[in-house]
N, C-alpha and C. Protein backbone atom coordinates (compact mmCIF):
# COMPACT_ATOMS: atom_id res chain seq x y z
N UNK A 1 125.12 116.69 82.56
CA UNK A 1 125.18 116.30 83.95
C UNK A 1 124.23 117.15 84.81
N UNK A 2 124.19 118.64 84.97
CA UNK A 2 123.35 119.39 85.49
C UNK A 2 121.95 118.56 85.01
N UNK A 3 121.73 118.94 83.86
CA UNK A 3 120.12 118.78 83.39
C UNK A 3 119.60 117.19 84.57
N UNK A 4 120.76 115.79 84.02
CA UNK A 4 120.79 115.02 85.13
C UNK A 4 119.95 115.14 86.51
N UNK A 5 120.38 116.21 86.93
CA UNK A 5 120.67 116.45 88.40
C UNK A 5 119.31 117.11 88.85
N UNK A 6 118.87 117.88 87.86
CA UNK A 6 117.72 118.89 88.10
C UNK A 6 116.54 117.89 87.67
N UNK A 7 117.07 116.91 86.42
CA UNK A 7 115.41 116.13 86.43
C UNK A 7 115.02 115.31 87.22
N UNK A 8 116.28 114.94 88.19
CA UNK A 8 116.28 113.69 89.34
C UNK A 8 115.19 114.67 90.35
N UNK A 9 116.15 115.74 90.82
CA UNK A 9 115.58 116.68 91.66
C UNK A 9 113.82 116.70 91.51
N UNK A 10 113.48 117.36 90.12
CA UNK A 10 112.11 117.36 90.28
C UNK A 10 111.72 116.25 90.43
N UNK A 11 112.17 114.73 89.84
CA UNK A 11 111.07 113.43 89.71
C UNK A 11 111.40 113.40 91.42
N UNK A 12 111.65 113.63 91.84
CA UNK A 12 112.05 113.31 93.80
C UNK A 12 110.95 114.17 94.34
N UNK A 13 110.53 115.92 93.82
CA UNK A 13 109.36 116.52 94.44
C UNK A 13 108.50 115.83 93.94
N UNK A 14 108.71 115.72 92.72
CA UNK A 14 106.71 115.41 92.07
C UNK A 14 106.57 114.38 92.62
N UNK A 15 107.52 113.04 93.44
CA UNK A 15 106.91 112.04 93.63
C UNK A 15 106.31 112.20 95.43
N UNK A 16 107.21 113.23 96.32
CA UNK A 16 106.67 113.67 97.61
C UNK A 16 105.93 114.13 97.30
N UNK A 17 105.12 114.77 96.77
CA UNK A 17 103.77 115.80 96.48
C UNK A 17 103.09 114.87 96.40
N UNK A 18 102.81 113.54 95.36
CA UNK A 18 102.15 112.74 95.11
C UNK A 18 101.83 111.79 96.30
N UNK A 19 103.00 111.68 97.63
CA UNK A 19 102.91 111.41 98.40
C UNK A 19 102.03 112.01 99.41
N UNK A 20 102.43 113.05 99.62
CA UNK A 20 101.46 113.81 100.59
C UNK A 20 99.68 113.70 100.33
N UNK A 21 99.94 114.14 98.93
CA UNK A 21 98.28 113.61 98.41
C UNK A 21 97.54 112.47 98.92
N UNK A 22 98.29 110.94 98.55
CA UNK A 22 98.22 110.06 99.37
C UNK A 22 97.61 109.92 100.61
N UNK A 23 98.54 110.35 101.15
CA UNK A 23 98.38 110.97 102.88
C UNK A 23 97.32 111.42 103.41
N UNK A 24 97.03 112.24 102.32
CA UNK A 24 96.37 113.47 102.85
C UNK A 24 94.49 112.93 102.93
N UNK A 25 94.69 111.97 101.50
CA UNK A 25 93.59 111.32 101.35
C UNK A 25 93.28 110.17 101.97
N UNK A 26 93.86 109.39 103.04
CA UNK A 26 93.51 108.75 103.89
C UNK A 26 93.60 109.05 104.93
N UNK A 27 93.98 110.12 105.23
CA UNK A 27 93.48 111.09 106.60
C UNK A 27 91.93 111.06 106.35
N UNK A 28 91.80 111.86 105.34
CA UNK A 28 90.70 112.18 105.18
C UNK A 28 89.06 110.88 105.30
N UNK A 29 89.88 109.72 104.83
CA UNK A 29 88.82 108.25 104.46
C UNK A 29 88.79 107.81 106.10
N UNK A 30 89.95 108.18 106.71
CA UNK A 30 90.05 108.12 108.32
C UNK A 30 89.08 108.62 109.35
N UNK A 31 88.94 109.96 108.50
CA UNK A 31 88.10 110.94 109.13
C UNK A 31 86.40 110.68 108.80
N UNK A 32 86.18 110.13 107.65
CA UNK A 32 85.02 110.20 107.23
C UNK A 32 84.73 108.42 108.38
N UNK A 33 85.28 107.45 108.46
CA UNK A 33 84.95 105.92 109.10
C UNK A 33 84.70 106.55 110.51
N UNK A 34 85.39 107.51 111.35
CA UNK A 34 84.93 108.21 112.40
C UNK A 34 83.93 108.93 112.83
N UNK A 35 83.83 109.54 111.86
CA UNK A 35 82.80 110.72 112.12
C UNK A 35 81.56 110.25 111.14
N UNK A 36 81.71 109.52 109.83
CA UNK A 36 80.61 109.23 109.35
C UNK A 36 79.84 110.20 108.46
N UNK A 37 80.52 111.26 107.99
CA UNK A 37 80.26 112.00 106.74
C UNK A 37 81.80 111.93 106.09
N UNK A 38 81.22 112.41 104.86
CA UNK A 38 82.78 112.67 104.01
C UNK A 38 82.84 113.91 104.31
N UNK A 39 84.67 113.91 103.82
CA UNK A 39 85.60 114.78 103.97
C UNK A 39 86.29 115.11 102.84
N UNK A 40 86.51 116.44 102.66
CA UNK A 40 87.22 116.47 101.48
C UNK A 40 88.88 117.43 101.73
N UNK A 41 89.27 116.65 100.81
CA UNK A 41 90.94 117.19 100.83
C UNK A 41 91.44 119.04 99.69
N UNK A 42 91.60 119.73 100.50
CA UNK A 42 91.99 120.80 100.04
C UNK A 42 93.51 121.04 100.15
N UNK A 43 94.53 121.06 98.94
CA UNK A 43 95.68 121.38 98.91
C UNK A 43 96.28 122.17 98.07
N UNK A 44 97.22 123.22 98.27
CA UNK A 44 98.00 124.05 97.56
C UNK A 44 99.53 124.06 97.70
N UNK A 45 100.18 123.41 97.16
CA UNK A 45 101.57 122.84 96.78
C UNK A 45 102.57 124.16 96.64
N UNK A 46 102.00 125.25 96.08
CA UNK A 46 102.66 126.61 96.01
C UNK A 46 102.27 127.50 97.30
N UNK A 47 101.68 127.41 97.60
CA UNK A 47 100.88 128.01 99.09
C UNK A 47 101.25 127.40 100.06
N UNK A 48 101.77 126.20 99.89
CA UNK A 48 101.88 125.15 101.53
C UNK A 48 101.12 125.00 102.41
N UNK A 49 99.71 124.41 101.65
CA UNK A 49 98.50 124.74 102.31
C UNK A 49 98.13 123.27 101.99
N UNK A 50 97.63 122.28 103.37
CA UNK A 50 96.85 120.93 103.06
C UNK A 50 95.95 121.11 104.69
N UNK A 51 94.55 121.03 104.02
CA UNK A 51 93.46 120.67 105.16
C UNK A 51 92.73 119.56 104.47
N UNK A 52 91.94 119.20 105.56
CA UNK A 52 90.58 118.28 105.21
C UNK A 52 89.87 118.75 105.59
N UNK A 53 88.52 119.10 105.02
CA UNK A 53 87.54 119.67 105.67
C UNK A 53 86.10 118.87 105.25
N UNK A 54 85.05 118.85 105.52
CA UNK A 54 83.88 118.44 105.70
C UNK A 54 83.47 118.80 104.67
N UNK A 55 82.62 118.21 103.71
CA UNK A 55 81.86 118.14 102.80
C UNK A 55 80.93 118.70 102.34
C-alpha cells in the first residue's frame, strides 16, 4: 500500500515537471513570434530555477 502511494506521488511530480516544461516552452515560442529571435529555456527542477533567455 505505501509503495502504492509513493509511486502515485512521484508519477503526479514527474508529470507537473513535464508540465512546467511545456509551459515553459511556449513562453518561450511566445517570446521568440514577439520579439523575433529565439529564446531558449533554462531549468533546474532541484534548484527551482526556470528562465527564458535569448539565444
Amino acid at each position: 500500500m505505501t509503495t502504492d502511494i509513493f509511486n502515485k506521488t512521484i508519477a503526479e511530480a514527474k508529470a507537473k515537471g513535464e508540465e512546467i516544461e511545456v509551459l515553459a516552452r511556449i513562453l518561450a515560442e511566445k517570446m521568440e513570434a514577439i520579439h523575433g529571435t529565439g529564446f531558449l529555456v533554462l531549468m533546474d527542477h532541484q534548484a527551482r530555477y526556470v528562465t527564458v533567455v535569448i539565444r
